[in-house]
N, C-alpha and C. Protein backbone atom coordinates (compact mmCIF):
# COMPACT_ATOMS: atom_id res chain seq x y z
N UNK A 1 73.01 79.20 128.79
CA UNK A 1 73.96 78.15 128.43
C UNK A 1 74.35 78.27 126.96
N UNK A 2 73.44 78.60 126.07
CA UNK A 2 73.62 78.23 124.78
C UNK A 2 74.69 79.58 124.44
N UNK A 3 74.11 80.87 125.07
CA UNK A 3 75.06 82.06 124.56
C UNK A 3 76.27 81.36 124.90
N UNK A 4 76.40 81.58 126.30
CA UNK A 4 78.04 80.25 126.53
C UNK A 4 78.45 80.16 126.06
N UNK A 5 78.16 78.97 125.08
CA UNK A 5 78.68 78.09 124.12
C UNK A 5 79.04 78.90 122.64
N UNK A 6 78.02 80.11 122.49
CA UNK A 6 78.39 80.62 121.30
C UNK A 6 79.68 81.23 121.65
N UNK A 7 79.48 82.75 122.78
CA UNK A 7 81.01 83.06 123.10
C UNK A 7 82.03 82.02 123.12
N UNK A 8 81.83 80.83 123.75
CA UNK A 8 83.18 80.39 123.26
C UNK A 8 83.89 80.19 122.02
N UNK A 9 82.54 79.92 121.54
CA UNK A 9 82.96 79.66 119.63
C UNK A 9 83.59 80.71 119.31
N UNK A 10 83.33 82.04 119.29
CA UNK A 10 83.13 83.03 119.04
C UNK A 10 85.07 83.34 119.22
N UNK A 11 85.39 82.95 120.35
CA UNK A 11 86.65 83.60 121.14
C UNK A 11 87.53 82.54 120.40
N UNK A 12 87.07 80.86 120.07
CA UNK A 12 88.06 80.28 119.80
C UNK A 12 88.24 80.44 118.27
N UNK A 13 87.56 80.69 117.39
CA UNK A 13 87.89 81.23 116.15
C UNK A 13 88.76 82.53 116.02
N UNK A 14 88.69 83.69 116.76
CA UNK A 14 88.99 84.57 116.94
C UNK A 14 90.68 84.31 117.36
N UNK A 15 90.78 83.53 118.13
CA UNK A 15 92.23 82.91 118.59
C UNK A 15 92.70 82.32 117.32
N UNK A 16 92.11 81.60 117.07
CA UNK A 16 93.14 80.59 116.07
C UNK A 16 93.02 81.60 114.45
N UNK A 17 92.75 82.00 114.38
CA UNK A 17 92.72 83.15 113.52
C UNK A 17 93.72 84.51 113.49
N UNK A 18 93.94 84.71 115.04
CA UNK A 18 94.98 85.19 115.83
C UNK A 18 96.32 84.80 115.44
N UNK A 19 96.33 83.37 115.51
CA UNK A 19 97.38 82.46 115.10
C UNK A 19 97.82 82.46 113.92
N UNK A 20 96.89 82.39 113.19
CA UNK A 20 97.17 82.07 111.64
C UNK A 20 98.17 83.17 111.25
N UNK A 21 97.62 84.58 111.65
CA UNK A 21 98.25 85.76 111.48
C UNK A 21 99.72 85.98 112.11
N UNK A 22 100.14 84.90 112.35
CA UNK A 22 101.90 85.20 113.21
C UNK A 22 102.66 84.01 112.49
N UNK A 23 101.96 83.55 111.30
CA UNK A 23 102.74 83.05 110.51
C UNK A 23 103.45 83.92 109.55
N UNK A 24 104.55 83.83 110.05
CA UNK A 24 105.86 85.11 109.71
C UNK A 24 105.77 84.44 107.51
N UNK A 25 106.08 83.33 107.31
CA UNK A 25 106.08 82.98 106.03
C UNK A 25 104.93 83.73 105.14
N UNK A 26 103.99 83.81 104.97
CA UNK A 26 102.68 84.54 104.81
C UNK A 26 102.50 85.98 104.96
N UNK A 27 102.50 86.53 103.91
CA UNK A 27 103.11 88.04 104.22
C UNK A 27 101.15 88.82 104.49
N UNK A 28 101.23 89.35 105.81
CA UNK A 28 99.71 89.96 105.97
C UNK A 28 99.28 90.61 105.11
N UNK A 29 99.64 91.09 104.12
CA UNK A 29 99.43 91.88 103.30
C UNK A 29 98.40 91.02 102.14
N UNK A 30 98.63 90.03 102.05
CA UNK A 30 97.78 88.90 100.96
C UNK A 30 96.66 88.69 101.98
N UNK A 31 96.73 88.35 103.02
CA UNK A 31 95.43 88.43 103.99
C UNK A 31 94.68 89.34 103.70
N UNK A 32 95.15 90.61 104.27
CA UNK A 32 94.37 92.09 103.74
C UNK A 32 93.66 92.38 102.87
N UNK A 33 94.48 91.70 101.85
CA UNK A 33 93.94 92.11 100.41
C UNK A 33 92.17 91.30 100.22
N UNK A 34 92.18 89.65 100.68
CA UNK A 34 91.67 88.69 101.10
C UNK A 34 90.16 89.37 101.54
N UNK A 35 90.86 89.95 102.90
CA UNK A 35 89.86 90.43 103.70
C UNK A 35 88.99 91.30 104.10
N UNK A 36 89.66 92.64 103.10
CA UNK A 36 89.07 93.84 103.15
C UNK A 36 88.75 94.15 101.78
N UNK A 37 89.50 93.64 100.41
CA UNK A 37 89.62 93.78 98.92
C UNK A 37 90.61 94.89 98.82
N UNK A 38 91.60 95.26 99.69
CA UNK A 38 92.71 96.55 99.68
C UNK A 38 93.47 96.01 100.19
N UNK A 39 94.91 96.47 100.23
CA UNK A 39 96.26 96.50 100.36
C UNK A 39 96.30 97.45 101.25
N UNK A 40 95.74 98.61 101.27
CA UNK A 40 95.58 100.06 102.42
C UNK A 40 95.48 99.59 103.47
N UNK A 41 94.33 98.77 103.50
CA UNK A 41 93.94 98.43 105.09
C UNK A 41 95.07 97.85 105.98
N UNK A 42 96.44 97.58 105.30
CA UNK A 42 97.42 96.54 106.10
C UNK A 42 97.77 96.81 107.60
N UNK A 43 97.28 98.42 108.00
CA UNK A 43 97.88 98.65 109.02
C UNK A 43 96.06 98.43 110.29
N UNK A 44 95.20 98.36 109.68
CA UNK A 44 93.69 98.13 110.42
C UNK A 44 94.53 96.61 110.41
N UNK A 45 94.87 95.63 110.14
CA UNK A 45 95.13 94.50 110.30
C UNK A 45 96.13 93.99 111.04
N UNK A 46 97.03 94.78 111.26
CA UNK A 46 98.08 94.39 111.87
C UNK A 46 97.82 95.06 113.22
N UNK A 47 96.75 96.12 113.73
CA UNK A 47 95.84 96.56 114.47
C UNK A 47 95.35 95.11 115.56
N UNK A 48 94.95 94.83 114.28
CA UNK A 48 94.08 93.42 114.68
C UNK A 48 94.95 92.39 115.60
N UNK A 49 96.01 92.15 114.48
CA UNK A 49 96.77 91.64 114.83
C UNK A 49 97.96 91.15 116.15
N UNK A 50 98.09 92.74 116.53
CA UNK A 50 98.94 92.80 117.57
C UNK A 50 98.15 93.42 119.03
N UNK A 51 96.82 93.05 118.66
CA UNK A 51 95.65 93.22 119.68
C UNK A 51 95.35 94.83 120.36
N UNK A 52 95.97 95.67 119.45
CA UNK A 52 95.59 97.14 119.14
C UNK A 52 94.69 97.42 119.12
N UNK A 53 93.37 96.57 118.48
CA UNK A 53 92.58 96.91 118.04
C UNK A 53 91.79 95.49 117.98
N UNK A 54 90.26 95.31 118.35
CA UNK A 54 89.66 94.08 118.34
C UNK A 54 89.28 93.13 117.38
N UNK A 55 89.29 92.20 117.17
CA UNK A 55 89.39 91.59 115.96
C UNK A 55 87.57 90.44 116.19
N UNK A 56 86.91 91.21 115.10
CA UNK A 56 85.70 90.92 114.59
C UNK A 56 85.30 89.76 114.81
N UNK A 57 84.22 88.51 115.07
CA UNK A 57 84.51 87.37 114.29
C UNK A 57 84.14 87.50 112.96
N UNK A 58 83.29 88.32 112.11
CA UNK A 58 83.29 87.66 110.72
C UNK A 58 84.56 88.14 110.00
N UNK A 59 85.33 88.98 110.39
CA UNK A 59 87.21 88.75 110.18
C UNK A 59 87.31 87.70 110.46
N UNK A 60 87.48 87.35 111.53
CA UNK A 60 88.24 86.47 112.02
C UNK A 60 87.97 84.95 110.69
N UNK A 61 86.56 84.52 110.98
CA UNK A 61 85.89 83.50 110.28
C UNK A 61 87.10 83.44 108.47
N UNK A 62 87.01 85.11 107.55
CA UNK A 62 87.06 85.01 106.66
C UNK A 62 88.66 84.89 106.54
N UNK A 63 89.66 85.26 107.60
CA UNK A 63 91.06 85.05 107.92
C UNK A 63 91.43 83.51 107.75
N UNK A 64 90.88 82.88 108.34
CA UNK A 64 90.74 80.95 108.72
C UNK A 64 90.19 80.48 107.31
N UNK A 65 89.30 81.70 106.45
CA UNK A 65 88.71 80.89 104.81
C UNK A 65 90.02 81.25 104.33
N UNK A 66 90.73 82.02 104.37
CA UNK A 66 92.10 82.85 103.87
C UNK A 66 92.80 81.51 103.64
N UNK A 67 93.30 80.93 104.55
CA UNK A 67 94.43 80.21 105.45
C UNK A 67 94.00 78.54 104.70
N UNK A 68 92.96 78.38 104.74
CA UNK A 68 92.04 77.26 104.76
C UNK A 68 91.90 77.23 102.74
N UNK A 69 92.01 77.99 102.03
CA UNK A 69 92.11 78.31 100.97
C UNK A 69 93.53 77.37 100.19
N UNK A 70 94.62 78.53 101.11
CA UNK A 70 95.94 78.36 100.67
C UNK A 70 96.59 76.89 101.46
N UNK A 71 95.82 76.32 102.29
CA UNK A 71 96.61 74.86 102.33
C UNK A 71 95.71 73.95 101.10
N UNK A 72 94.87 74.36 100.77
CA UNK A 72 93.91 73.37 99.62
C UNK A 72 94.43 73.74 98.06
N UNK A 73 95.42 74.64 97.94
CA UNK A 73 96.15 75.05 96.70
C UNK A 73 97.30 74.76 97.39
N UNK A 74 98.01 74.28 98.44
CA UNK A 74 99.40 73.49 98.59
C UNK A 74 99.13 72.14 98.81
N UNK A 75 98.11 71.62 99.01
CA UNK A 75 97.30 69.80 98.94
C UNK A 75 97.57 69.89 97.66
N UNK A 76 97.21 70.30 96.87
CA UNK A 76 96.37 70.46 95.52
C UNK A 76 97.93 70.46 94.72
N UNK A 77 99.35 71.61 94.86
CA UNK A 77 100.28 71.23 94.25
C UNK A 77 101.00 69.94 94.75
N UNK A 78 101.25 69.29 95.91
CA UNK A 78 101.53 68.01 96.53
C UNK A 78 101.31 66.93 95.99
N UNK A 79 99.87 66.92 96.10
CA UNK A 79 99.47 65.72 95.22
C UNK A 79 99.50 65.70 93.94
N UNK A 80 99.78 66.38 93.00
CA UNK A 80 99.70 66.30 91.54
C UNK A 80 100.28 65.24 90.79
């Protein structure tokens, strides 16, 4: 039961992380940089991305810190 529950965790981070990445405004390339510490890697990501290639969860996890980052520096100019 408990694995269960982890795979699901596991798949729904992985999804919404999925998501984050088809925000056309957000150029993948600042992700990349984010996620790997390179600009090179853009095409392992867009891999990821367009389900080429499987996408990790501790990617996934640090994609959603990515995302989760940059709405707390657009809170952050909003409220000023």
């Amino acid at each position: 039961m408990k694995t269960k529950r982890i795979a699901r965790t596991h798949e729904n981070f992985k999804n919404k992380a999925l998501k984050l990445l088809q925000i056309k405004e957000i150029p993948t390339t600042e992700v990349c940089m984010y996620l790997y510490g390179s600009k090179l890697k853009k095409s392992t990501l867009n891999q990821k991305k367009t389900g080429t290639s499987p996408l990790l969860f501790a990617e996934a996890i640090k994609i959603i810190e990515y995302y989760g980052h940059l709405a707390d520096k657009v809170d952050d100019i909003i409220n000023e």
